[in-house]
Protein backbone atom coordinates (compact mmCIF):
# COMPACT_ATOMS: atom_id res chain seq x y z
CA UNK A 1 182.15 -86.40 30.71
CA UNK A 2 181.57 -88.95 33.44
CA UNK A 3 181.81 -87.88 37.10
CA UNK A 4 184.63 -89.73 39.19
CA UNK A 5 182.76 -91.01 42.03
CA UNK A 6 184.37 -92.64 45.66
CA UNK A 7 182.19 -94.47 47.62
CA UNK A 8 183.65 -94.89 51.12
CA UNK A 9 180.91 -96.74 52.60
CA UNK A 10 180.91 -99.57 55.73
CA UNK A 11 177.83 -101.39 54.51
CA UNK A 12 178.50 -103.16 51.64
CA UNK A 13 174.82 -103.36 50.96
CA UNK A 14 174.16 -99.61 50.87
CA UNK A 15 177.45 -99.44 48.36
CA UNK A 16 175.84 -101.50 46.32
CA UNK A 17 172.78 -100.16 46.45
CA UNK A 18 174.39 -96.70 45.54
CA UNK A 19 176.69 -98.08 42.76
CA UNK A 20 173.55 -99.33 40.96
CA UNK A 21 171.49 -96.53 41.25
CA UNK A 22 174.33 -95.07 39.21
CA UNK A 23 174.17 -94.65 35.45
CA UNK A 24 177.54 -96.17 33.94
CA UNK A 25 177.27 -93.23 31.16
CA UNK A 26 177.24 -90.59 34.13
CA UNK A 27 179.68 -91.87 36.86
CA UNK A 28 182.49 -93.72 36.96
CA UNK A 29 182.71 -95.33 40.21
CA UNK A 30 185.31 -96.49 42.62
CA UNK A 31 184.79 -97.87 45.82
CA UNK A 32 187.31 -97.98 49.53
CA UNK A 33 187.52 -100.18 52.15
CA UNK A 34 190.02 -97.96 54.42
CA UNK A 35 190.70 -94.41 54.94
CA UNK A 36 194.11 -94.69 53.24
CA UNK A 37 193.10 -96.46 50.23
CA UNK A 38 190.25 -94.25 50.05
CA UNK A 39 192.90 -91.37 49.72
CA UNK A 40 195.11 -93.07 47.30
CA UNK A 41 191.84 -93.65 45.36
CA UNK A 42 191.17 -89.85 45.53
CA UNK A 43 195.17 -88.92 44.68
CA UNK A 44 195.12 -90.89 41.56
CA UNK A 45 191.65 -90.85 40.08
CA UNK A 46 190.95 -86.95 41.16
CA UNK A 47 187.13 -88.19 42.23
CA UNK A 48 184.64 -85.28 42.08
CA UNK A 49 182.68 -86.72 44.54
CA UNK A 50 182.97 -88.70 48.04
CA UNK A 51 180.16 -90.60 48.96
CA UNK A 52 180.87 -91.29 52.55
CA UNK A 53 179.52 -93.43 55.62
CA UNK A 54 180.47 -91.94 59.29
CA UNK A 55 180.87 -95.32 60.24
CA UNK A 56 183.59 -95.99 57.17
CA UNK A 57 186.60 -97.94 58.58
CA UNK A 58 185.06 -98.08 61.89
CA UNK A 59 188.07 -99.52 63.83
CA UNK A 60 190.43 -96.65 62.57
CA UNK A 61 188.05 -93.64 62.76
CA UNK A 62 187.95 -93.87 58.66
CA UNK A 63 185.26 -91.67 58.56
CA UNK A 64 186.74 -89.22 60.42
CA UNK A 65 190.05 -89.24 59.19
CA UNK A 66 188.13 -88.52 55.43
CA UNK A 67 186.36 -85.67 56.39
CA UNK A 68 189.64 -84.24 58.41
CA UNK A 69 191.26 -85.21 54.52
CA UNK A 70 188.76 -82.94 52.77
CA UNK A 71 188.68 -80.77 55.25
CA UNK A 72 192.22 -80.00 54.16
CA UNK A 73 191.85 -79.51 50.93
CA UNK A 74 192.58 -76.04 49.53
CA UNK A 75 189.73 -74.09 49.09
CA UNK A 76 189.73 -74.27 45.55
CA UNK A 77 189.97 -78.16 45.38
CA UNK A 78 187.28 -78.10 48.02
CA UNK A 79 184.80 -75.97 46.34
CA UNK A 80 184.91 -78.58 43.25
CA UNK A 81 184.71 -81.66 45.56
CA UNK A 82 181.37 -82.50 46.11
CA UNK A 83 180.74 -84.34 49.40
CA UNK A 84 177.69 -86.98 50.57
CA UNK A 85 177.24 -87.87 53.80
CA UNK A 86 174.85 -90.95 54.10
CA UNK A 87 173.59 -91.28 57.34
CA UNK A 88 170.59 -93.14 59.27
CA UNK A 89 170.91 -89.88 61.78
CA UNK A 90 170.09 -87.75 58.71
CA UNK A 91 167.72 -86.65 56.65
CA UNK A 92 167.89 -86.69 52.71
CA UNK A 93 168.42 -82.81 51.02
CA UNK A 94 168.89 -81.46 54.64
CA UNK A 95 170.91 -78.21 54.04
CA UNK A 96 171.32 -77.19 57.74
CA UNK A 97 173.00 -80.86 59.19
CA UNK A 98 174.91 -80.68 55.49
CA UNK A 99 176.18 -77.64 56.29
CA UNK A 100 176.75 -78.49 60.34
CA UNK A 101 178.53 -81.55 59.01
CA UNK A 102 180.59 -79.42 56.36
CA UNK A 103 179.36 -81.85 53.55
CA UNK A 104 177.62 -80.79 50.55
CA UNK A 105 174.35 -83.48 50.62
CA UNK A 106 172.86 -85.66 53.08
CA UNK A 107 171.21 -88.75 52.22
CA UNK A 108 169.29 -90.87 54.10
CA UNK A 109 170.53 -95.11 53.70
CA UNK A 110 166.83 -95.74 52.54
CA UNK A 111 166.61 -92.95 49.97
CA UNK A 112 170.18 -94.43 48.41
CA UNK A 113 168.15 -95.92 45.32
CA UNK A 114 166.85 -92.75 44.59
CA UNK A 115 170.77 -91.23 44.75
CA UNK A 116 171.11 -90.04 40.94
CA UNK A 117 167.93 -87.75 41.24
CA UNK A 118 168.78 -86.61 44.61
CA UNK A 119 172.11 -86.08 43.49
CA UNK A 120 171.34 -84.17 40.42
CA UNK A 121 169.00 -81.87 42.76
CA UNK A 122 171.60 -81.41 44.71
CA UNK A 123 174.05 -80.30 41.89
CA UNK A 124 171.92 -78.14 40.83
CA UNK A 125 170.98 -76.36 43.71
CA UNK A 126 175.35 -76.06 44.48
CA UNK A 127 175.71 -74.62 41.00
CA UNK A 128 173.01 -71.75 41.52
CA UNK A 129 174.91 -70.97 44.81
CA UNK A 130 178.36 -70.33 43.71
CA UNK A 131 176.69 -69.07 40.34
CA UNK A 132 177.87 -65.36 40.58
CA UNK A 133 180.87 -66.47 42.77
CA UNK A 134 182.26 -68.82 39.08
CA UNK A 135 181.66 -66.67 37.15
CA UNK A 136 183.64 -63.92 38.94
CA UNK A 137 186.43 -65.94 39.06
CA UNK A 138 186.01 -68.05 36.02
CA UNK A 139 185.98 -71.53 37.16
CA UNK A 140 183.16 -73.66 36.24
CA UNK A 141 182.01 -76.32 39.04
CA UNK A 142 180.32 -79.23 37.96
């Protein structure tokens, strides 16, 4: 099953950058250009993962207003929607500024052709964490 991807990016470069570092058979992409179609995008296609820019809709605080979005999301929801936060202030894999941000992965813009491997890591890593906490409650991530 492919993973529902949103990419709510402000550089269109960088999106497309990430889009083709992509495998078609593993992601089904969708891309935003504002904060409310980027929500729309999320109510309908149930994305698994946001891929988002802080500068995202820059003149109405896009970014921002997406991470207050998730940020809302009921705990369960949450817990299977996998956030990246791509950044030139970041570094790629950085757990403590992913967790400071309250995203899941950071990513560096010049590590973006790299994303599926970084990604995948990233999974990973997410799915050994919550391991014991899944199986408790019977819900399987990603």
């Amino acid at each position: 099953q492919r993973r529902r991807v949103l990419l709510c990016m402000a550089d269109a470069d960088v999106r497309e950058s990430l889009r083709s570092s992509m495998s078609p058979a593993l992601f089904d992409v969708f891309s935003a250009d504002t904060a409310p179609e980027a929500i729309e995008i999320l109510h309908e296609s149930r994305a698994e993962v946001i891929v988002l820019s802080p500068s995202f809709d820059a003149e109405h605080q896009g970014g921002a207003a997406m991470m207050q979005y998730v940020n809302s999301l009921t705990p369960q929801i949450r817990r299977r929607t996998f956030v990246v936060l791509v950044s030139a202030q970041l570094r790629t894999l950085d757990t403590y500024l992913a967790f400071a941000n309250g995203v899941n992965l950071t990513v560096h813009p010049e590590d973006v052709s790299s994303f599926q491997s970084i990604f995948d890591r990233s999974v990973r890593d997410f799915n050994e964490l919550y391991r014991p906490f899944n199986q408790a409650s019977a819900i399987s991530a990603f």
